[in-house]
Protein backbone atom coordinates (compact mmCIF):
# COMPACT_ATOMS: atom_id res chain seq x y z
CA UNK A 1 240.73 74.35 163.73
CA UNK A 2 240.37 74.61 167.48
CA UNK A 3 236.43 74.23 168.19
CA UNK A 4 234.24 71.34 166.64
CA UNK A 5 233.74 72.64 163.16
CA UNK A 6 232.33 69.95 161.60
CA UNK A 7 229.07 68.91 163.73
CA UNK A 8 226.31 66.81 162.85
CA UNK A 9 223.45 69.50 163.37
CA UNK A 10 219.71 68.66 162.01
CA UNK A 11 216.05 69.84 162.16
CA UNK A 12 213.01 68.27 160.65
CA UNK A 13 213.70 69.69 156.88
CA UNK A 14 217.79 69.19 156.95
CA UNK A 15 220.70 67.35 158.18
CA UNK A 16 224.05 68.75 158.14
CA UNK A 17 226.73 66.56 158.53
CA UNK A 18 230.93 66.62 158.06
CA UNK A 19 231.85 66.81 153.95
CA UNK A 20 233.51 64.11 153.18
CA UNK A 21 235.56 63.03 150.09
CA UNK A 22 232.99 60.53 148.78
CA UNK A 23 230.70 63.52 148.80
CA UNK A 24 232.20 64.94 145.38
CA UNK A 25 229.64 63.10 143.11
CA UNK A 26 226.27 64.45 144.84
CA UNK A 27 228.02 67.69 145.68
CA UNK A 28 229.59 67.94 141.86
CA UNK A 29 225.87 67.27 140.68
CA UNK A 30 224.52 69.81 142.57
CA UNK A 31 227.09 72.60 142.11
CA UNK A 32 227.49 71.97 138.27
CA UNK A 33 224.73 73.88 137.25
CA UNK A 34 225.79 77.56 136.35
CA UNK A 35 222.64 79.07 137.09
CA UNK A 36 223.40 78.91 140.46
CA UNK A 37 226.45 80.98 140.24
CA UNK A 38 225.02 83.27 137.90
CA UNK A 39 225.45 86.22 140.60
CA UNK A 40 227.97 85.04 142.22
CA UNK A 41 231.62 86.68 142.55
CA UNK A 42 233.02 82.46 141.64
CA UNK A 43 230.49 82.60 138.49
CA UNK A 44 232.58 79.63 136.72
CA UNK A 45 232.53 77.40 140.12
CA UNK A 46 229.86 75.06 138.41
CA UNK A 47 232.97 73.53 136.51
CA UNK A 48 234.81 71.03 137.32
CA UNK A 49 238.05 72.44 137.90
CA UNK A 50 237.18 75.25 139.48
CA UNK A 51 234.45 73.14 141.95
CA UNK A 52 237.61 70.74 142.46
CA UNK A 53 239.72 73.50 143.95
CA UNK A 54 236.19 74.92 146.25
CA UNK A 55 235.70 71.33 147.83
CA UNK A 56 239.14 70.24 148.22
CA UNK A 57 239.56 73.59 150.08
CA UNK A 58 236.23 72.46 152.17
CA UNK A 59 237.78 69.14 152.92
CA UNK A 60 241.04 70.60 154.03
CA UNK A 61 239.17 73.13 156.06
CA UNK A 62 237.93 70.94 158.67
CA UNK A 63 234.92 73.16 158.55
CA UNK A 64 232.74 71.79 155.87
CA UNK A 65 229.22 70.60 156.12
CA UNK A 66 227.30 68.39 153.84
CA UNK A 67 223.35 69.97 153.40
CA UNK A 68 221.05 67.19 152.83
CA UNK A 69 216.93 66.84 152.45
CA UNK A 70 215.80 64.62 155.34
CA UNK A 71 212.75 64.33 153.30
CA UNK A 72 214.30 62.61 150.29
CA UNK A 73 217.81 61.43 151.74
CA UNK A 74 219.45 63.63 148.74
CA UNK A 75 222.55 65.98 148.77
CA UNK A 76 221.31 69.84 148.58
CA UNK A 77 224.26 71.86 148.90
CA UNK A 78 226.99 73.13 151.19
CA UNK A 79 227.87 75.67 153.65
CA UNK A 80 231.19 76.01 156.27
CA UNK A 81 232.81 77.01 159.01
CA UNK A 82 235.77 79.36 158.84
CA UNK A 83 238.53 81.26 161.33
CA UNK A 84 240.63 82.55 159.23
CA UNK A 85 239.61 86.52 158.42
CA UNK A 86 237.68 86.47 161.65
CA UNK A 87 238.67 88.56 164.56
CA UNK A 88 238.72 86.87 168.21
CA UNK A 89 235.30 85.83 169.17
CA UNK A 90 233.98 85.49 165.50
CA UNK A 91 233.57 82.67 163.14
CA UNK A 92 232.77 83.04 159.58
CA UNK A 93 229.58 80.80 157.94
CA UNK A 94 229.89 81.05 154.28
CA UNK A 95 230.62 79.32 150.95
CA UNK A 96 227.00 78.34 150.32
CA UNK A 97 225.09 76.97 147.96
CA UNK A 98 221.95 75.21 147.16
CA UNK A 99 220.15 73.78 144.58
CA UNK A 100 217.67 75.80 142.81
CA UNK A 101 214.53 73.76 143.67
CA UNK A 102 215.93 74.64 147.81
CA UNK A 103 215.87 78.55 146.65
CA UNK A 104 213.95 80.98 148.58
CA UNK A 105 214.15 80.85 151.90
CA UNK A 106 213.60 78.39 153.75
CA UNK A 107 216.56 75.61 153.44
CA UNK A 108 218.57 78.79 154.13
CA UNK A 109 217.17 79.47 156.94
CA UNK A 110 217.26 76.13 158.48
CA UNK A 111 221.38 75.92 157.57
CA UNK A 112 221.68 78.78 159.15
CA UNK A 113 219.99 78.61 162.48
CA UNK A 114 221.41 75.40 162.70
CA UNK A 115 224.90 76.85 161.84
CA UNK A 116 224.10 79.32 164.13
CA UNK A 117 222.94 77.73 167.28
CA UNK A 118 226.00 75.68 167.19
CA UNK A 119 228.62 78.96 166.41
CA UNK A 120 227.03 80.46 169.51
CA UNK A 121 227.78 77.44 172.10
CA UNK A 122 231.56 78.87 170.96
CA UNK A 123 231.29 82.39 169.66
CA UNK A 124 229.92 85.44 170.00
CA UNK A 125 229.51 86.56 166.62
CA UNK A 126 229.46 84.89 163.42
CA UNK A 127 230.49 86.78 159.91
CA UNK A 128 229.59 86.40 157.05
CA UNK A 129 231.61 87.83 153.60
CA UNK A 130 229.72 88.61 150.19
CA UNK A 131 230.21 89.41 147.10
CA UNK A 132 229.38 93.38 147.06
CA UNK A 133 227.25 92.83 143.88
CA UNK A 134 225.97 89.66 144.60
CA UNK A 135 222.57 91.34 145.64
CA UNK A 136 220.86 87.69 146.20
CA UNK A 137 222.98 86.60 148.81
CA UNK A 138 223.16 90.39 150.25
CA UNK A 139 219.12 89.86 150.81
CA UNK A 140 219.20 86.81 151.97
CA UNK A 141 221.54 87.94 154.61
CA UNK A 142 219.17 90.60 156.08
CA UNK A 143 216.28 87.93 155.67
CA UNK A 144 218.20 85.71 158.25
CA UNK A 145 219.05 89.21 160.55
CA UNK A 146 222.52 89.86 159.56
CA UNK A 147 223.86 94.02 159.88
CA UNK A 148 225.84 95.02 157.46
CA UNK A 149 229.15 96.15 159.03
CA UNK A 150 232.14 99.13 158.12
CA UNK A 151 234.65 95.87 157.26
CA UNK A 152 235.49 94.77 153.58
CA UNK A 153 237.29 92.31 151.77
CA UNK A 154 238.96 91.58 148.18
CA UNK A 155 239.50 88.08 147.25
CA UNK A 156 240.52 86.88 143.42
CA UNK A 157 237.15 85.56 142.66
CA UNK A 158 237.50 83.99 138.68
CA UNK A 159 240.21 85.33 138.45
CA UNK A 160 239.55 88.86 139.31
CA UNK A 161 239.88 91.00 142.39
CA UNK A 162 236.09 91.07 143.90
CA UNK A 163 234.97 93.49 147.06
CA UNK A 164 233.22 91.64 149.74
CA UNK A 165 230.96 92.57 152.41
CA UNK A 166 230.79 91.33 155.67
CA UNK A 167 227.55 90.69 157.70
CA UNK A 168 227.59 89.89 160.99
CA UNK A 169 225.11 87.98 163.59
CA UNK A 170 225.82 88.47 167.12
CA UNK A 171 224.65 85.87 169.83
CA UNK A 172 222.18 88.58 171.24
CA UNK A 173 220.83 89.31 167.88
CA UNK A 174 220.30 85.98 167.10
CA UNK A 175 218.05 85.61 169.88
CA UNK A 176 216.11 88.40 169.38
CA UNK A 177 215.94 87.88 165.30
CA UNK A 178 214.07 86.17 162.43
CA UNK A 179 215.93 82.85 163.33
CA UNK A 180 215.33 82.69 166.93
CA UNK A 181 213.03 79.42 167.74
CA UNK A 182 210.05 80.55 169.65
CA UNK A 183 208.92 79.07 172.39
């Protein structure tokens, strides 16, 4: 990938840092609990197989970030950086998850300002794709300020074709939005 994907980008409640492959066994324990891909378009990600394929395709990315709790030290979750369905100017932010004691809100948040500050030293938009019927990560998208746009997606999600949405945050609506630091 051309820009640096893979910062080290932190606030007081998380540190994001490069995945790496000796992340597998926090990431695996964290990601192998199906509840948290109950809605989700991958529902059978929390197995092992499946997870396998999802974080060997972060590593290979170049564009995967580790989510940890500076409060505890402990692996939380994921998110990335992607180019590949963007247009010029865009970069995706997506394949997220947390653990469910992180739900609502505000580790979110903090990912993605942090994500987000960084896209916008390079970009001037940032995408994100979701699941059309994945209506938890569709809120939490217009929680953070993302505008749901005309574009659409299909990817094989378990093994099905699955519509995707696409949200996007541009640089100027970041600054103006429910992310922007004050101050």
């Amino acid at each position: 990938m051309t820009p640096p994907m893979q910062p080290a980008l932190a606030d007081e409640r998380v540190l994001l840092r490069p995945m790496a492959a000796d992340d597998w066994d926090a990431l695996y324990a964290v990601a192998s609990d199906p509840l948290i891909w109950a809605l989700h378009p991958a529902h059978d990600r929390w197995k092992e197989p499946v997870f396998r394929t999802y974080f060997e395709q972060g590593l290979a990315s170049n564009g995967a970030l580790v989510a940890i709790d500076r409060s505890t030290g402990r692996v939380i979750g994921s998110s990335r950086y992607d180019i590949r369905v963007a247009l010029p100017g865009e970069v995706e932010i997506g394949w997220t998850f947390l653990v469910r004691s992180h739900w609502g809100g505000a580790w979110n948040a903090s990912m993605k300002r942090l994500m987000l500050e960084h896209a916008f030293t390079i970009f001037d938009t940032a995408i994100f794709l979701v699941g059309e019927t994945n209506l938890r990560s569709r809120r939490a998208m217009e929680k953070i300020g993302g505008r749901l746009t005309d574009r659409r997606q299909s990817w094989d999600m378990a093994g099905v074709q699955t519509g995707h949405v696409i949200y996007a945050i541009t640089r100027d609506d970041f600054a103006r939005g429910p992310l922007a630091r004050s101050g």
